[in-house]
PDB file of N, CA and C in Angstrom:
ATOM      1  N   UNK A   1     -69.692 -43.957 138.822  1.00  0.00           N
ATOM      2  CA  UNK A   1     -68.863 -43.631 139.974  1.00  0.00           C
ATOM      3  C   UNK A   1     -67.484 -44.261 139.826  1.00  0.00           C
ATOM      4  N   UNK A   2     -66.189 -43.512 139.892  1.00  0.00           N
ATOM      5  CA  UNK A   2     -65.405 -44.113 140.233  1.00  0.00           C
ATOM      6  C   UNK A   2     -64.486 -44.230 141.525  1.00  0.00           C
ATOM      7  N   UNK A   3     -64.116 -45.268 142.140  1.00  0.00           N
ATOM      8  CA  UNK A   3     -63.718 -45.712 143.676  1.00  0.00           C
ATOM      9  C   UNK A   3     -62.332 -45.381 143.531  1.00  0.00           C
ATOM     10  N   UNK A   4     -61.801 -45.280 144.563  1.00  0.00           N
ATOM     11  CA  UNK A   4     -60.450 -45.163 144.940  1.00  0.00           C
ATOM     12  C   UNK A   4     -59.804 -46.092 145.797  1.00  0.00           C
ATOM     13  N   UNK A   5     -58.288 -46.590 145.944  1.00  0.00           N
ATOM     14  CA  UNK A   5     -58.675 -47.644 147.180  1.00  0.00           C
ATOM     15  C   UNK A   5     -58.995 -47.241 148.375  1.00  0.00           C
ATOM     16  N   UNK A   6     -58.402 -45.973 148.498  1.00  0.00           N
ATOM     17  CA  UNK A   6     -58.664 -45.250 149.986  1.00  0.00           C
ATOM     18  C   UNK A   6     -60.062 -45.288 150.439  1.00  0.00           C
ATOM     19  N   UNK A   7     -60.638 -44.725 150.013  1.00  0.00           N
ATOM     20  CA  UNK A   7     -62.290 -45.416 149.730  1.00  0.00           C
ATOM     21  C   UNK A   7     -62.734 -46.619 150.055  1.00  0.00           C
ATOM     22  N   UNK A   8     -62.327 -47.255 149.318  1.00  0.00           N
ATOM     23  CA  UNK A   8     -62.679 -48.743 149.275  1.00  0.00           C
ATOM     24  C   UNK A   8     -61.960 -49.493 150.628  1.00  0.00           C
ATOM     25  N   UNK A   9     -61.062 -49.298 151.564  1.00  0.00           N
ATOM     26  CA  UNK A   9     -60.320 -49.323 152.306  1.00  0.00           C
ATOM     27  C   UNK A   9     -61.077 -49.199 153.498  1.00  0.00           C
ATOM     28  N   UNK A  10     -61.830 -47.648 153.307  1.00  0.00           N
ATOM     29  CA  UNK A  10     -61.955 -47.456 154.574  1.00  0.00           C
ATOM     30  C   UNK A  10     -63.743 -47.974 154.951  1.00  0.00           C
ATOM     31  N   UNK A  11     -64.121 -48.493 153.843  1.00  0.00           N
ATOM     32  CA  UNK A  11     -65.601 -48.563 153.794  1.00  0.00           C
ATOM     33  C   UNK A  11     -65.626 -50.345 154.012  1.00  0.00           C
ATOM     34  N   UNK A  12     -64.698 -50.793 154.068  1.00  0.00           N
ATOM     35  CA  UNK A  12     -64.526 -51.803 154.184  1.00  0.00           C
ATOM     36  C   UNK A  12     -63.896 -52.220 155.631  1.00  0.00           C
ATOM     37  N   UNK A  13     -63.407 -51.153 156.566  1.00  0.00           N
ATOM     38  CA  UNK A  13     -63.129 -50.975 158.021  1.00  0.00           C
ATOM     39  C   UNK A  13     -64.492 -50.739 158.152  1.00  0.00           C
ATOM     40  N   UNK A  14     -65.149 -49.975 157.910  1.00  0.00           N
ATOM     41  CA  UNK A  14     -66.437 -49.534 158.735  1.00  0.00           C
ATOM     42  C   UNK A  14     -67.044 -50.774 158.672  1.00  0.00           C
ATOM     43  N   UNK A  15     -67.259 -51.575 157.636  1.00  0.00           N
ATOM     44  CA  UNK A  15     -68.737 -52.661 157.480  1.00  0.00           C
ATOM     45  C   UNK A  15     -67.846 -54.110 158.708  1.00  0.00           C
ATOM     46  N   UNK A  16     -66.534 -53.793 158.741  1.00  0.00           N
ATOM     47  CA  UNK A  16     -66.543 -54.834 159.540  1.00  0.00           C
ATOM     48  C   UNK A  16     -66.610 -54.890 160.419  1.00  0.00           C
ATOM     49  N   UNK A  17     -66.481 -53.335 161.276  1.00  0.00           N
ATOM     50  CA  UNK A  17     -66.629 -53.422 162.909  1.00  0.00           C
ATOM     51  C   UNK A  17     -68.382 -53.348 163.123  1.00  0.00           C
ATOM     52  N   UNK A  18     -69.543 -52.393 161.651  1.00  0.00           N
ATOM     53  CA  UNK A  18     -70.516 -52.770 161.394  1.00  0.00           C
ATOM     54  C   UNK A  18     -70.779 -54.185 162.134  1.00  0.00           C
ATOM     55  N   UNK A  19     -70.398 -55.156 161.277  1.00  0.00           N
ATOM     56  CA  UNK A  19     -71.045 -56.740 161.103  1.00  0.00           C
ATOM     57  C   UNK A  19     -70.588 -57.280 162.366  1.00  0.00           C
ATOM     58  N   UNK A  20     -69.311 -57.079 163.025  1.00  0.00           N
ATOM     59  CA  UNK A  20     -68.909 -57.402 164.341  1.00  0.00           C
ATOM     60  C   UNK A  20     -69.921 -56.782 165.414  1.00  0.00           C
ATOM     61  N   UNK A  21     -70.585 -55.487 165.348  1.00  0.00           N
ATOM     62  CA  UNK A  21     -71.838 -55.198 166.594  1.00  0.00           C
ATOM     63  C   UNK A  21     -73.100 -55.963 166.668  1.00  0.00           C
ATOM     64  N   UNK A  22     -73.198 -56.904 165.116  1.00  0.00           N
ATOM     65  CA  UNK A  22     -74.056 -57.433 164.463  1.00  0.00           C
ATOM     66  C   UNK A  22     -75.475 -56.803 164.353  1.00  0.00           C
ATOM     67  N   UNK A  23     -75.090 -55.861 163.935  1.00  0.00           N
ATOM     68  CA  UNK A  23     -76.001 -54.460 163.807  1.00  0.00           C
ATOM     69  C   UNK A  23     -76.459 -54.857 162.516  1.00  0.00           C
ATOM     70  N   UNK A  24     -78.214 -54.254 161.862  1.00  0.00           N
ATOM     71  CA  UNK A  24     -78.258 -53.987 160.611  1.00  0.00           C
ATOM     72  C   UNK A  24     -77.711 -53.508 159.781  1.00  0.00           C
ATOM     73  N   UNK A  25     -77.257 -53.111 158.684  1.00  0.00           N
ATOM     74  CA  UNK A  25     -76.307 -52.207 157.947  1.00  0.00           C
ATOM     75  C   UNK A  25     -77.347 -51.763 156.783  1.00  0.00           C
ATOM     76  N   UNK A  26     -76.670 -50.517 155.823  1.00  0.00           N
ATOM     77  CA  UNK A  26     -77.292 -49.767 154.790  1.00  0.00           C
ATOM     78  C   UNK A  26     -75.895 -49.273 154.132  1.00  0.00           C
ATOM     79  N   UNK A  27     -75.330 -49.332 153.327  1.00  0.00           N
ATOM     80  CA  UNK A  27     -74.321 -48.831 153.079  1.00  0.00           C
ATOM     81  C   UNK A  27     -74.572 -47.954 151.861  1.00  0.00           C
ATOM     82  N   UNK A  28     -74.561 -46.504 151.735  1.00  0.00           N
ATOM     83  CA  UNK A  28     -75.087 -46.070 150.274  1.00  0.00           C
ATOM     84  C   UNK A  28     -73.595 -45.037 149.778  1.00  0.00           C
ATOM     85  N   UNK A  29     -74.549 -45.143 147.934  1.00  0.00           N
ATOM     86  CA  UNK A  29     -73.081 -43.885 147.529  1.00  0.00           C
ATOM     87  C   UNK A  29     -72.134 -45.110 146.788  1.00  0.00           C
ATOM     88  N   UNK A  30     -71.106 -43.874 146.193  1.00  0.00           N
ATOM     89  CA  UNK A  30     -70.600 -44.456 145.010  1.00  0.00           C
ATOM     90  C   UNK A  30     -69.495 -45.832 145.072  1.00  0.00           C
ATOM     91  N   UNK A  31     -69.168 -46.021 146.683  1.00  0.00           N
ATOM     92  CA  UNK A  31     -68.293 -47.458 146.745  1.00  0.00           C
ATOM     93  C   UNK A  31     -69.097 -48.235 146.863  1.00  0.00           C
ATOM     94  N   UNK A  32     -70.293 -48.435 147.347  1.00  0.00           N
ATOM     95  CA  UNK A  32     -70.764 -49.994 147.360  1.00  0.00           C
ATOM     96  C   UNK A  32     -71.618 -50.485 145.667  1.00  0.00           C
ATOM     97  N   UNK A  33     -71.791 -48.732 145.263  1.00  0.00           N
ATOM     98  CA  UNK A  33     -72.322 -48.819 143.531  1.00  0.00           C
ATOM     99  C   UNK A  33     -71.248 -50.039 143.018  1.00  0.00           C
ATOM    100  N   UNK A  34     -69.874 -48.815 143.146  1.00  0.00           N
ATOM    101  CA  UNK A  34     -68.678 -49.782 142.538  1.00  0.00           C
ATOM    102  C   UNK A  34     -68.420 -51.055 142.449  1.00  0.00           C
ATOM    103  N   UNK A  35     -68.449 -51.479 144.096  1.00  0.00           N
ATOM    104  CA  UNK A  35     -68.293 -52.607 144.432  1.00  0.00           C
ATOM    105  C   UNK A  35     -69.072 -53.809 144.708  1.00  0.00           C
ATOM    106  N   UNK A  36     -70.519 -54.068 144.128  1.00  0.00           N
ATOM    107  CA  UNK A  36     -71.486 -54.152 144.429  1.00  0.00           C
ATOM    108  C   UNK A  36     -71.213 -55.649 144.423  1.00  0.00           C
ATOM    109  N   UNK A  37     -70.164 -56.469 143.744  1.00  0.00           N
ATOM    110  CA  UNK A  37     -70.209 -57.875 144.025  1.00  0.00           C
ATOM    111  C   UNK A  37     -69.170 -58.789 145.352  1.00  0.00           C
ATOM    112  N   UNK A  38     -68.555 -57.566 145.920  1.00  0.00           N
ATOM    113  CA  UNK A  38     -67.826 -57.674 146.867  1.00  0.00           C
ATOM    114  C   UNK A  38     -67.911 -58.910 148.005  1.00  0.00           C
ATOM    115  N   UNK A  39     -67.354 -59.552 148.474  1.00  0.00           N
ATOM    116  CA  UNK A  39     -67.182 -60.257 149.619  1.00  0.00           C
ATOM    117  C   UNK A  39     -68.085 -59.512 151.114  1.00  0.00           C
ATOM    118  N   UNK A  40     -67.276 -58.332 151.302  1.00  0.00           N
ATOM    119  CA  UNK A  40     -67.595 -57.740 152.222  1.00  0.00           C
ATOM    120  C   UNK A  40     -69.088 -57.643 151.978  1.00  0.00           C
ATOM    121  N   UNK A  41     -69.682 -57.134 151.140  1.00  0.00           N
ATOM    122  CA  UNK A  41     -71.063 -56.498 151.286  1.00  0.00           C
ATOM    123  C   UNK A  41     -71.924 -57.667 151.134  1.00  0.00           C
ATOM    124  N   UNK A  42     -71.741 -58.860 151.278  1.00  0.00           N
ATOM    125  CA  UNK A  42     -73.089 -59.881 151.072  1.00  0.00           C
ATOM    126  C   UNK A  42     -73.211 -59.541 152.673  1.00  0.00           C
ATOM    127  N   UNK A  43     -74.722 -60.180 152.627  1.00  0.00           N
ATOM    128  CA  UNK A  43     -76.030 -59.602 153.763  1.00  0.00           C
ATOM    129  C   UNK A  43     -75.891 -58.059 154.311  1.00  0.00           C
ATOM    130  N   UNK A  44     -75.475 -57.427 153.438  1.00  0.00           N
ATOM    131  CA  UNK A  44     -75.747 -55.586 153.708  1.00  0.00           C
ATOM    132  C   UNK A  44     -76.955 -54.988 152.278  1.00  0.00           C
ATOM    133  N   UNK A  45     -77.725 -54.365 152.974  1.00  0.00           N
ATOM    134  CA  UNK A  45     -78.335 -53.356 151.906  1.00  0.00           C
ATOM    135  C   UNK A  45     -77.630 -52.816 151.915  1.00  0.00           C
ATOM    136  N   UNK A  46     -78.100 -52.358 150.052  1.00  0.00           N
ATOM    137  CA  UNK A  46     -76.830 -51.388 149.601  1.00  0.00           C
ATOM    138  C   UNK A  46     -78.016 -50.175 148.735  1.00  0.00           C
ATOM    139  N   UNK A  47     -77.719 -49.019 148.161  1.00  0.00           N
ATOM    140  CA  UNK A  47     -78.343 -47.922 148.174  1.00  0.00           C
ATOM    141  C   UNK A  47     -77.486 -47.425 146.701  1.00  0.00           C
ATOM    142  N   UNK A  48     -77.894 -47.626 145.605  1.00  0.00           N
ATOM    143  CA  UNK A  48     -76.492 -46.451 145.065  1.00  0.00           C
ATOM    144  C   UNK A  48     -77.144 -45.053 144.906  1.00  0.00           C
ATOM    145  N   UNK A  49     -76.539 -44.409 143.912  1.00  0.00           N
ATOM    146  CA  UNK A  49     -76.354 -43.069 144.076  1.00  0.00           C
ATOM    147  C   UNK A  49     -77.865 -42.428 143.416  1.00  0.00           C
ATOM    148  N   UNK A  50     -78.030 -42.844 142.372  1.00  0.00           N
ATOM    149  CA  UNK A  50     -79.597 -43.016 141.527  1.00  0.00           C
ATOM    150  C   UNK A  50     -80.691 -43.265 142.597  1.00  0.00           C
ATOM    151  N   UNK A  51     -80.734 -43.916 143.902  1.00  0.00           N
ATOM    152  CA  UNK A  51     -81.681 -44.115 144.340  1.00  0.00           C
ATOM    153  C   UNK A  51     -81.653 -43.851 146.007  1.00  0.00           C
ATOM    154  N   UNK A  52     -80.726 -42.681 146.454  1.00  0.00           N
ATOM    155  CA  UNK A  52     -81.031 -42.095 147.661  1.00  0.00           C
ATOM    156  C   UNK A  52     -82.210 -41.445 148.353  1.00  0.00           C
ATOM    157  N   UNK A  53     -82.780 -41.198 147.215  1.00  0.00           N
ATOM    158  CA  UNK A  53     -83.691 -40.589 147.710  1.00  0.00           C
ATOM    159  C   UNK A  53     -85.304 -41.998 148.165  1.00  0.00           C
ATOM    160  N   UNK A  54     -84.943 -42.859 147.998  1.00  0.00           N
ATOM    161  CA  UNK A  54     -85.485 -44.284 148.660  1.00  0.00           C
ATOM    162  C   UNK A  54     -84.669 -44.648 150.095  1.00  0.00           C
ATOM    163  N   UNK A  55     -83.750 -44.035 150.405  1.00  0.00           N
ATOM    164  CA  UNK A  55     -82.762 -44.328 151.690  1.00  0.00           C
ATOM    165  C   UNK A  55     -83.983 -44.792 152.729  1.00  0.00           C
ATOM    166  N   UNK A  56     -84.895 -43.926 152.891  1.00  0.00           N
ATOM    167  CA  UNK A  56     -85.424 -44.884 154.286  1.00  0.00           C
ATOM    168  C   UNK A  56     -86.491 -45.948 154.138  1.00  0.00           C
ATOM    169  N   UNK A  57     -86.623 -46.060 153.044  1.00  0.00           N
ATOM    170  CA  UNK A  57     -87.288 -47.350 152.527  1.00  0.00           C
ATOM    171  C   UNK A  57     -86.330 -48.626 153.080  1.00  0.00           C
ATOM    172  N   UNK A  58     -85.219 -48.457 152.304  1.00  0.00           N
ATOM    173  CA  UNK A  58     -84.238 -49.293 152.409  1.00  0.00           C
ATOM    174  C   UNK A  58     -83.856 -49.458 153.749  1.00  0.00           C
ATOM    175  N   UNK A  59     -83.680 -48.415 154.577  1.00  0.00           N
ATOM    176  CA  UNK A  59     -83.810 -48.571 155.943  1.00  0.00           C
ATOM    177  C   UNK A  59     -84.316 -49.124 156.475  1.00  0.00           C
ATOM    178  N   UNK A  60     -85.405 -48.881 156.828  1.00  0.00           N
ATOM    179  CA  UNK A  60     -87.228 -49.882 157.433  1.00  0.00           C
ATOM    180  C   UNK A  60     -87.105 -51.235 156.759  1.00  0.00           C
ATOM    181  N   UNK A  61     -86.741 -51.706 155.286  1.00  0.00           N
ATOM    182  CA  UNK A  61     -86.838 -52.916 155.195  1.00  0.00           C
ATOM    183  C   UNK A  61     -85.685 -53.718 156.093  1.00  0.00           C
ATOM    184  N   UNK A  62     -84.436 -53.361 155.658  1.00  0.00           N
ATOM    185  CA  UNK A  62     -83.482 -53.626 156.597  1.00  0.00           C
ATOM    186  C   UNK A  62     -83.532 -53.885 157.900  1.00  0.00           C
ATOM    187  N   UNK A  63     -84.443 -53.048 158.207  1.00  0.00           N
ATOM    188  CA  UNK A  63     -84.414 -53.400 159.953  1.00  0.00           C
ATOM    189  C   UNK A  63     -85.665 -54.457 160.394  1.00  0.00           C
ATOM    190  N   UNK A  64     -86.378 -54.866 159.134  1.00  0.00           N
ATOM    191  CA  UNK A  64     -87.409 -56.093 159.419  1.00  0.00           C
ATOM    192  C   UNK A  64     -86.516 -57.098 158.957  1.00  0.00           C
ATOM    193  N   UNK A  65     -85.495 -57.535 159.205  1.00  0.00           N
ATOM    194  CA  UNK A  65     -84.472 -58.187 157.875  1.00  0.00           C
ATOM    195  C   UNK A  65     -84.020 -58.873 156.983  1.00  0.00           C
ATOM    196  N   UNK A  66     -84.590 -57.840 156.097  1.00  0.00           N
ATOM    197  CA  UNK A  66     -84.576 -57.858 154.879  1.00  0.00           C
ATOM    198  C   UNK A  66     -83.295 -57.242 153.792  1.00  0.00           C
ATOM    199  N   UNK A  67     -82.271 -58.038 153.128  1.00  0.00           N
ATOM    200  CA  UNK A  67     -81.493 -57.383 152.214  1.00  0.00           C
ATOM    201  C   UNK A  67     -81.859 -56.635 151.190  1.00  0.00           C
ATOM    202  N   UNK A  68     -81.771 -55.243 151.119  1.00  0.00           N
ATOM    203  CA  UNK A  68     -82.235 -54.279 149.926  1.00  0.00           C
ATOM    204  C   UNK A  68     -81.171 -53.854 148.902  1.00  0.00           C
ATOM    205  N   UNK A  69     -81.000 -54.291 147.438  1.00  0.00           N
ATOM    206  CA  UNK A  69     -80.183 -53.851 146.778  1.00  0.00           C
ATOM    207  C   UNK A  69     -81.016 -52.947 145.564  1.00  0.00           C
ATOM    208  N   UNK A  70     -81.080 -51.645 145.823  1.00  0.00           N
ATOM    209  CA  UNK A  70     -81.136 -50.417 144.955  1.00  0.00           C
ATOM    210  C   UNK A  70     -79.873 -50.203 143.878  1.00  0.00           C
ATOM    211  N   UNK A  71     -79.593 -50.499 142.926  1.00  0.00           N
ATOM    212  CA  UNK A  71     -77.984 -49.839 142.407  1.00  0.00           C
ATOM    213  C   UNK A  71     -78.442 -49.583 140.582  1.00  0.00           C
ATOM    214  N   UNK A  72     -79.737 -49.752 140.094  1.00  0.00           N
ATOM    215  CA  UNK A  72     -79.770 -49.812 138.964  1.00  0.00           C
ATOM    216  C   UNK A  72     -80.277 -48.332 138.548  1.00  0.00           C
ATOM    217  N   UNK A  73     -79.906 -47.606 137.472  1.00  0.00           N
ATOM    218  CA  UNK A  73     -79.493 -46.322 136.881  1.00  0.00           C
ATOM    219  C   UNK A  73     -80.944 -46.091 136.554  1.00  0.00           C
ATOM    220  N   UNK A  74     -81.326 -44.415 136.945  1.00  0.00           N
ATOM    221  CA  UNK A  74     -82.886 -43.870 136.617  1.00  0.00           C
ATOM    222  C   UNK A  74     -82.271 -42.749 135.613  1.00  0.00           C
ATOM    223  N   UNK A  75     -83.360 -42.614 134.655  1.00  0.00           N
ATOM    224  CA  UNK A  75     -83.573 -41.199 134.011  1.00  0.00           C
ATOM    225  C   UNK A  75     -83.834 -40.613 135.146  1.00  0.00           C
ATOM    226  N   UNK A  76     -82.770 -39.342 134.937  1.00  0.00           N
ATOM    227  CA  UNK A  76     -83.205 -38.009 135.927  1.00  0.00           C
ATOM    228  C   UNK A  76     -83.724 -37.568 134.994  1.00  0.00           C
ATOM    229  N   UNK A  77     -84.694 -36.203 135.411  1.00  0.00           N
ATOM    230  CA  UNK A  77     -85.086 -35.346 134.583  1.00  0.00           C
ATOM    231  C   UNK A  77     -84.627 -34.124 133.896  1.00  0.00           C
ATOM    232  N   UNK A  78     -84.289 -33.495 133.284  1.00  0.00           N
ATOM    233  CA  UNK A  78     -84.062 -32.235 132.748  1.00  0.00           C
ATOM    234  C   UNK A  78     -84.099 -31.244 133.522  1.00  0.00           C
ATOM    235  N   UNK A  79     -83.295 -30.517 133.320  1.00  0.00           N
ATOM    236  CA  UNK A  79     -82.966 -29.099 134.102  1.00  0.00           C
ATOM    237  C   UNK A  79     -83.817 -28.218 133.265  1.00  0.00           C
ATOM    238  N   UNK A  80     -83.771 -28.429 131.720  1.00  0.00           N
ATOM    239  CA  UNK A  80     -84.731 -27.208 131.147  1.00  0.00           C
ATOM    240  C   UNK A  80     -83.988 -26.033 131.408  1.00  0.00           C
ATOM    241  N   UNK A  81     -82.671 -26.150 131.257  1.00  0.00           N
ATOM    242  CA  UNK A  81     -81.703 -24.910 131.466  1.00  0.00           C
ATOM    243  C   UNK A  81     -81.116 -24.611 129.815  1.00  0.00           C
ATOM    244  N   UNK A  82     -81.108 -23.296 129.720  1.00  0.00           N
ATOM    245  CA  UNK A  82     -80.914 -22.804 128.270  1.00  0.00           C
ATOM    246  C   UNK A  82     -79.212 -23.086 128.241  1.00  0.00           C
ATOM    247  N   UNK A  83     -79.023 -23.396 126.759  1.00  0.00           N
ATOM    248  CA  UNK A  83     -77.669 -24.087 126.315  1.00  0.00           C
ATOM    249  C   UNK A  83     -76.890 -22.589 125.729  1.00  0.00           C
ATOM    250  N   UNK A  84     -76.219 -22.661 126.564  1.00  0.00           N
ATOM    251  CA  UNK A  84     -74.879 -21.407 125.806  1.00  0.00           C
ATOM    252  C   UNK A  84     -74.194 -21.802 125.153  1.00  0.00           C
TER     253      UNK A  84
END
């Protein structure tokens, strides 16, 4: 994934009015992949892009609270689509 600052900018407005409701957080997708050693994101689960499809795992732990960091890269599988 690559971030942009605009991106990175605005995901970094959201987690702080986030942490100010002192709400649980989940932050998923390719800026918190990016940014995964960030200031902002300590005590947030984070989700990257390889492992959305775990999103409400990460959810439910989160909300017993628990920090969930998903960000490490899976073999997808093959399309099995013929090569032109």
């Amino acid at each position: 994934c690559t971030v942009k600052s605009p991106s990175q900018s605005a995901m970094d407005t959201i987690i702080t009015k986030g942490k100010s409701s002192n709400k649980p957080l989940v932050v998923a997708g390719c800026v918190p992949q990016g940014s995964r050693d960030t200031k902002e994101l300590e005590g947030i689960s984070i989700v990257g892009v390889q492992q959305i499809d775990r999103v409400v795992e990460v959810v439910e732990e989160t909300l017993k609270g628990h920090e969930v960091r998903l960000l490490t890269r899976k073999t997808l599988p093959a399309l099995d689509l013929p090569k032109v």
